[in-house]
C-alpha atoms as a PDB file:
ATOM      1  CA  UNK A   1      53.751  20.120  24.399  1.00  0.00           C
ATOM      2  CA  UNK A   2      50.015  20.549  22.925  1.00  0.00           C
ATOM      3  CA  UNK A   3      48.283  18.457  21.305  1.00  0.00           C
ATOM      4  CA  UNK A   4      48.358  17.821  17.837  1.00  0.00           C
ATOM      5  CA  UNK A   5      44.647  16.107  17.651  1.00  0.00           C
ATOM      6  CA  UNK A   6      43.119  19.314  19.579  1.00  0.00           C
ATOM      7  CA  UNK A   7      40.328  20.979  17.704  1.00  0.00           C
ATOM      8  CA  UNK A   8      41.034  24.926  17.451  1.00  0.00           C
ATOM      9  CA  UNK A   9      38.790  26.538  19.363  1.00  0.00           C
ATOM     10  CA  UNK A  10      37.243  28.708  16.706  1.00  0.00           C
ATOM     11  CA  UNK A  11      36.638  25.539  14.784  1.00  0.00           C
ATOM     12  CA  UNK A  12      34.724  23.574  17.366  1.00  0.00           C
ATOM     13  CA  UNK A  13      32.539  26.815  17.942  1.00  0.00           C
ATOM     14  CA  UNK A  14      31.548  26.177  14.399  1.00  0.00           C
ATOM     15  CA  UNK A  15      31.210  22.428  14.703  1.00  0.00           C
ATOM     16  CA  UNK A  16      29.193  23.172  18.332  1.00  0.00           C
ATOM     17  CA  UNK A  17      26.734  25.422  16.513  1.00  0.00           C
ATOM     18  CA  UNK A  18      26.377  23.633  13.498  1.00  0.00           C
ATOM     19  CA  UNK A  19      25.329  20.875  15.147  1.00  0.00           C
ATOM     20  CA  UNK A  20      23.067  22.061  17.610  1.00  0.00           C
ATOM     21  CA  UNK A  21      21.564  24.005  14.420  1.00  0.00           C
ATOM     22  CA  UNK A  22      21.113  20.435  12.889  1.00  0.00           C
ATOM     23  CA  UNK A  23      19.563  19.244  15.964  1.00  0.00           C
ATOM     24  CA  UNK A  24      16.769  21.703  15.858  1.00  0.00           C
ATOM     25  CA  UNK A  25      15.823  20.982  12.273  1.00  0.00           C
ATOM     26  CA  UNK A  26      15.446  17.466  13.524  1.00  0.00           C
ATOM     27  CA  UNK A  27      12.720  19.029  15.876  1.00  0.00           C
ATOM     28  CA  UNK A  28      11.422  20.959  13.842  1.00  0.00           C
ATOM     29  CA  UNK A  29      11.073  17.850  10.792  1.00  0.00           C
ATOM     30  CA  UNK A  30       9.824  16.140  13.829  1.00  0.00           C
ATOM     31  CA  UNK A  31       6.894  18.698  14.435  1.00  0.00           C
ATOM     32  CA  UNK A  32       6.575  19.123  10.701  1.00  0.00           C
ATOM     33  CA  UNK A  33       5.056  15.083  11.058  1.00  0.00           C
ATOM     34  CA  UNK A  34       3.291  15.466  14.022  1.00  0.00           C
ATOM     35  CA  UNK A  35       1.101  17.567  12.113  1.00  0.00           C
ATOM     36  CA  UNK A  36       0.226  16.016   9.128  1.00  0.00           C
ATOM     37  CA  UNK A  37      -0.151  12.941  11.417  1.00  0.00           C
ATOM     38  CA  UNK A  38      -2.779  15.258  13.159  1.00  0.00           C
ATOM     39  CA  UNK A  39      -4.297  15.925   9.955  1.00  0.00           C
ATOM     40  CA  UNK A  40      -4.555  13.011   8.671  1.00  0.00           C
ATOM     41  CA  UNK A  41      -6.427  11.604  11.705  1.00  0.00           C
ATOM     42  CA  UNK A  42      -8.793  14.537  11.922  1.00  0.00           C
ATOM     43  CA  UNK A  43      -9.755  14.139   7.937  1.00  0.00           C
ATOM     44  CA  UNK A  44     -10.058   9.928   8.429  1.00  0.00           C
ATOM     45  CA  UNK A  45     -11.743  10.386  11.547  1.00  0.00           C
ATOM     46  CA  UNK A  46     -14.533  13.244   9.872  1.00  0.00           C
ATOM     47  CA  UNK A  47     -14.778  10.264   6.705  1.00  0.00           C
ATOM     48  CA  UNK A  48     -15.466   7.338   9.059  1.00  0.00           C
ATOM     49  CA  UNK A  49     -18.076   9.001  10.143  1.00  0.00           C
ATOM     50  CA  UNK A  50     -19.416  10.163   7.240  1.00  0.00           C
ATOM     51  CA  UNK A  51     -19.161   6.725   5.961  1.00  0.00           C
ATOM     52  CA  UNK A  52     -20.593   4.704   8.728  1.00  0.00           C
ATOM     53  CA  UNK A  53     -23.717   7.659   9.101  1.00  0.00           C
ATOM     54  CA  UNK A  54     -24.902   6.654   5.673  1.00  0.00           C
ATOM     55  CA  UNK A  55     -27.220   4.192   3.977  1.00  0.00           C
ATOM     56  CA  UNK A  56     -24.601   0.503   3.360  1.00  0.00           C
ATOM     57  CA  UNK A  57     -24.145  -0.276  -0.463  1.00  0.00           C
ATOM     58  CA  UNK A  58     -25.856  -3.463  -1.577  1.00  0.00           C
ATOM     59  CA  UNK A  59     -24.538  -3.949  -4.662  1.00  0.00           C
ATOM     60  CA  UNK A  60     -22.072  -6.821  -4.375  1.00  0.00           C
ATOM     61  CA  UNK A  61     -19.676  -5.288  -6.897  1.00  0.00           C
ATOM     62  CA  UNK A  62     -19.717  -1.533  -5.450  1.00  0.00           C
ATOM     63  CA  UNK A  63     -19.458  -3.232  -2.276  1.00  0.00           C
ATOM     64  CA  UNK A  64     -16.133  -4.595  -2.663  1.00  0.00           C
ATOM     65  CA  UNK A  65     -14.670  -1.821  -3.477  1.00  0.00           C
ATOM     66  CA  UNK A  66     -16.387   0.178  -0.423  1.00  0.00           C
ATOM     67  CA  UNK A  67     -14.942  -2.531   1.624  1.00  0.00           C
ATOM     68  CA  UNK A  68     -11.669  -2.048   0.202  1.00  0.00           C
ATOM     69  CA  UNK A  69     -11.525   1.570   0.716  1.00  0.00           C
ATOM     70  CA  UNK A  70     -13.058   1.200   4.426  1.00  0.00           C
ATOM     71  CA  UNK A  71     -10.020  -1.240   4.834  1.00  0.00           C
ATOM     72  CA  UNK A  72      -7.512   1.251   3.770  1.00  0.00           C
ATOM     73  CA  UNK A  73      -8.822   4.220   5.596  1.00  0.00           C
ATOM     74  CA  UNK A  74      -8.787   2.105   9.066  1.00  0.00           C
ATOM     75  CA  UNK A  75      -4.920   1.425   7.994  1.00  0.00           C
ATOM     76  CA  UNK A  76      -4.642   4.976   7.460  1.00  0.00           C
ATOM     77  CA  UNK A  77      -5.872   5.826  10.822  1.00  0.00           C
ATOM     78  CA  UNK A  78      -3.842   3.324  12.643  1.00  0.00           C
ATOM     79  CA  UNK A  79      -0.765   4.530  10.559  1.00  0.00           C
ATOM     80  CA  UNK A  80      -1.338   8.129  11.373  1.00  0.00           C
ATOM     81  CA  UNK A  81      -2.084   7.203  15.151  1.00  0.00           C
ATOM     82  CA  UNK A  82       1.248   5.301  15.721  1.00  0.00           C
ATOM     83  CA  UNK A  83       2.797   8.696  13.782  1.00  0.00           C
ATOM     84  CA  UNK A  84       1.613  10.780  16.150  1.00  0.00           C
ATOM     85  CA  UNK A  85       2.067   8.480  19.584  1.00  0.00           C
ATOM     86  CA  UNK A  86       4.532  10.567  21.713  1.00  0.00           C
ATOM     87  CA  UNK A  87       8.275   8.965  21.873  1.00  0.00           C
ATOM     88  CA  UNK A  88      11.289  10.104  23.473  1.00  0.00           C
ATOM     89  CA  UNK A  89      13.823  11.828  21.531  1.00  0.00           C
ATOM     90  CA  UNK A  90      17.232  12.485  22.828  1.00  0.00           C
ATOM     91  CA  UNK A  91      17.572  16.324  22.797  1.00  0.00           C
ATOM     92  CA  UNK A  92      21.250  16.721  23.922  1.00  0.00           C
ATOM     93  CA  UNK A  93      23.777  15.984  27.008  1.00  0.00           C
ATOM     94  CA  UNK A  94      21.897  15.463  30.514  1.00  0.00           C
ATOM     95  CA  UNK A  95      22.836  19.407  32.430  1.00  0.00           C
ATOM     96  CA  UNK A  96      23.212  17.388  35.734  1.00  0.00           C
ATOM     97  CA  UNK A  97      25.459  14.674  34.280  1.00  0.00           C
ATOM     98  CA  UNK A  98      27.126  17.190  31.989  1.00  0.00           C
ATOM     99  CA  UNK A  99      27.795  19.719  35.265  1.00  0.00           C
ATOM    100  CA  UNK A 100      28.893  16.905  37.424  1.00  0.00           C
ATOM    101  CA  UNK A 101      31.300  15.179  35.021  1.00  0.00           C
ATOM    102  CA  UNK A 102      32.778  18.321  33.238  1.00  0.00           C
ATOM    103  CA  UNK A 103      32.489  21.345  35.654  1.00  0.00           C
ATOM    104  CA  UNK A 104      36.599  21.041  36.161  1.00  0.00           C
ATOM    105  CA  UNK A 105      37.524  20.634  32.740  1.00  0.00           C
ATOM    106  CA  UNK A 106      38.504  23.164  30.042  1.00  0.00           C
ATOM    107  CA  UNK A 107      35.297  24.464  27.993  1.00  0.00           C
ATOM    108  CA  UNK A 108      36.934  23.379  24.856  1.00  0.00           C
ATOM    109  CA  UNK A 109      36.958  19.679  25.977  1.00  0.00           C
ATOM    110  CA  UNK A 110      33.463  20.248  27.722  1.00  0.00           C
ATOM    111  CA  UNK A 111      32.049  21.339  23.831  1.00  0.00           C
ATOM    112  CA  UNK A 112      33.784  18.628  22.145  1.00  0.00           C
ATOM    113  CA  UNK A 113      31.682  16.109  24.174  1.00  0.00           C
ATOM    114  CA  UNK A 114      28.593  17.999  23.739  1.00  0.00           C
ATOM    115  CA  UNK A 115      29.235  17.982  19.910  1.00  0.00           C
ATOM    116  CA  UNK A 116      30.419  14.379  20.337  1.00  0.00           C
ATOM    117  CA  UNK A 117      26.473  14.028  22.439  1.00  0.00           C
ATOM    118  CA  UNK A 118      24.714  16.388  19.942  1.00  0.00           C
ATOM    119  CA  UNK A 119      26.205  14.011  17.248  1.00  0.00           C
ATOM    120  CA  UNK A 120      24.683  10.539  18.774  1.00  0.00           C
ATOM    121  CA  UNK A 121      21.505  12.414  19.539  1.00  0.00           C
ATOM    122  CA  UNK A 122      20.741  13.407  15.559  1.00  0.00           C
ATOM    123  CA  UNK A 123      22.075   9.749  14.999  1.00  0.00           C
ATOM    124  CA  UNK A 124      19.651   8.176  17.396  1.00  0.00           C
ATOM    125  CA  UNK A 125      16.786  10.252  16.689  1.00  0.00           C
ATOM    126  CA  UNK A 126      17.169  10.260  13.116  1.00  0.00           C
ATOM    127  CA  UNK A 127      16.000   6.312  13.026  1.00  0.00           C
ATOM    128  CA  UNK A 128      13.084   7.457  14.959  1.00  0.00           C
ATOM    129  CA  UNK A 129      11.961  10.048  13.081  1.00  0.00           C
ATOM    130  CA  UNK A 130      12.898   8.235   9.677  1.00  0.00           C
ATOM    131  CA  UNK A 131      10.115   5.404  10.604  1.00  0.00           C
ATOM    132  CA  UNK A 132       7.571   8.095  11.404  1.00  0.00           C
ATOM    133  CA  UNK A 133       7.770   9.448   8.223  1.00  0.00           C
ATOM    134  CA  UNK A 134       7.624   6.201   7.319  1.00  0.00           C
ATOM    135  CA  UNK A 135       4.139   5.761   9.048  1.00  0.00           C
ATOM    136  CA  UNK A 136       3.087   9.199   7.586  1.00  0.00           C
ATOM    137  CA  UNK A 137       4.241   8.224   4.325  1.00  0.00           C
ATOM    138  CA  UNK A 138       1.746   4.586   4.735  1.00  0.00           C
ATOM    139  CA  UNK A 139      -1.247   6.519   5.551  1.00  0.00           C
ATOM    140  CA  UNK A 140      -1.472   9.364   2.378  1.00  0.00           C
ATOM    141  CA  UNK A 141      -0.230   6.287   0.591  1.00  0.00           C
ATOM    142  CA  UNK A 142      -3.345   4.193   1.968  1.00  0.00           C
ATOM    143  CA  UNK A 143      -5.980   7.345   2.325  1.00  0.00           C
ATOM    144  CA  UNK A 144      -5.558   8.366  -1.004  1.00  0.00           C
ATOM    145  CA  UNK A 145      -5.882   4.662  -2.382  1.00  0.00           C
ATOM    146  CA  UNK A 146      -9.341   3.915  -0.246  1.00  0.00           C
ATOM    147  CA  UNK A 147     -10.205   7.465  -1.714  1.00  0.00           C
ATOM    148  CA  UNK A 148     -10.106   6.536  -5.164  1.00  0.00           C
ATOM    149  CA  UNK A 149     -11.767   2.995  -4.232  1.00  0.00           C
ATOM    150  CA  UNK A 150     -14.448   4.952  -2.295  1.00  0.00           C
ATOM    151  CA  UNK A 151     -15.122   7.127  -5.118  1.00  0.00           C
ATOM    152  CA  UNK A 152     -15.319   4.213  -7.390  1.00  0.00           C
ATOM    153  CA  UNK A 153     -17.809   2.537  -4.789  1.00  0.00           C
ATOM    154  CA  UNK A 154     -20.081   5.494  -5.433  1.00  0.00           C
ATOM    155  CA  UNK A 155     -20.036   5.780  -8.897  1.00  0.00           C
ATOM    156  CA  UNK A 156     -20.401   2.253 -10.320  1.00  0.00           C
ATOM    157  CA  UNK A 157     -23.827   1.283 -11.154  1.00  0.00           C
END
């Protein structure tokens, strides 16, 4: 008697690649952040020192805002550098586990647990990446505020 919960097998082909498909946009999102981390870093980084190679501002009121903006750009950086850290993502099934543990079963139950692995891996990893682009998202938020405040610095007399 078969199964009436069984997946057809032509079905969980689709699932199987769909997911695995969904797993690599993750990566590739993932990648996507790990370079405007980069740049964001680089393009602090090259303004620090700009900033700190200058003459200081002595003017108490375009001095608080130059403080300000220094402020903000150190958040930047620190946002942008806990961005980029390296983490571990989950990328799939284990191929020693999955070879030990399956290798006598039928390749339709084998791919099912893959899909059901694939599944908690984009689950998992999509918190992770969610509060990097979170951390991303804090430093443009925070660069381009001590931007403006830096420009203001300069241009009040």
């Amino acid at each position: 008697m078969e199964n009436k919960n069984k997946i057809p097998s032509d079905t969980l082909d689709l699932i199987y690649h769909e997911t695995k498909d969904q797993l690599k946009n993750q990566f590739q999102a993932l990648e996507n952040l790990n370079t405007k981390a980069s740049i964001i870093l680089g393009f602090v980084a090259v303004l620090l020192g700009i900033i700190f190679t200058n003459k200081p501002i002595m003017a108490c009121h375009r001095y608080c805002f130059f403080i300000m903006a220094l402020i903000l750009f150190f958040i930047s950086l620190f946002s942008a550098f806990f961005a980029y850290k390296v983490e571990d993502y989950r990328l799939g099934p284990d191929p020693d586990a999955l070879y030990e543990h399956y290798r006598t079963d039928e390749s339709d139950e084998v791919k099912e647990q893959v899909i059901v692995n694939f599944i908690e891996s984009f689950k998992e990893n999509q918190k992770r990446i969610g509060k990097r682009a979170d951390r991303v998202n804090v430093s443009i938020f925070t660069l381009c505020i001590g931007l403006i405040l830096f420009v203001i610095s300069k241009l009040i007399n």
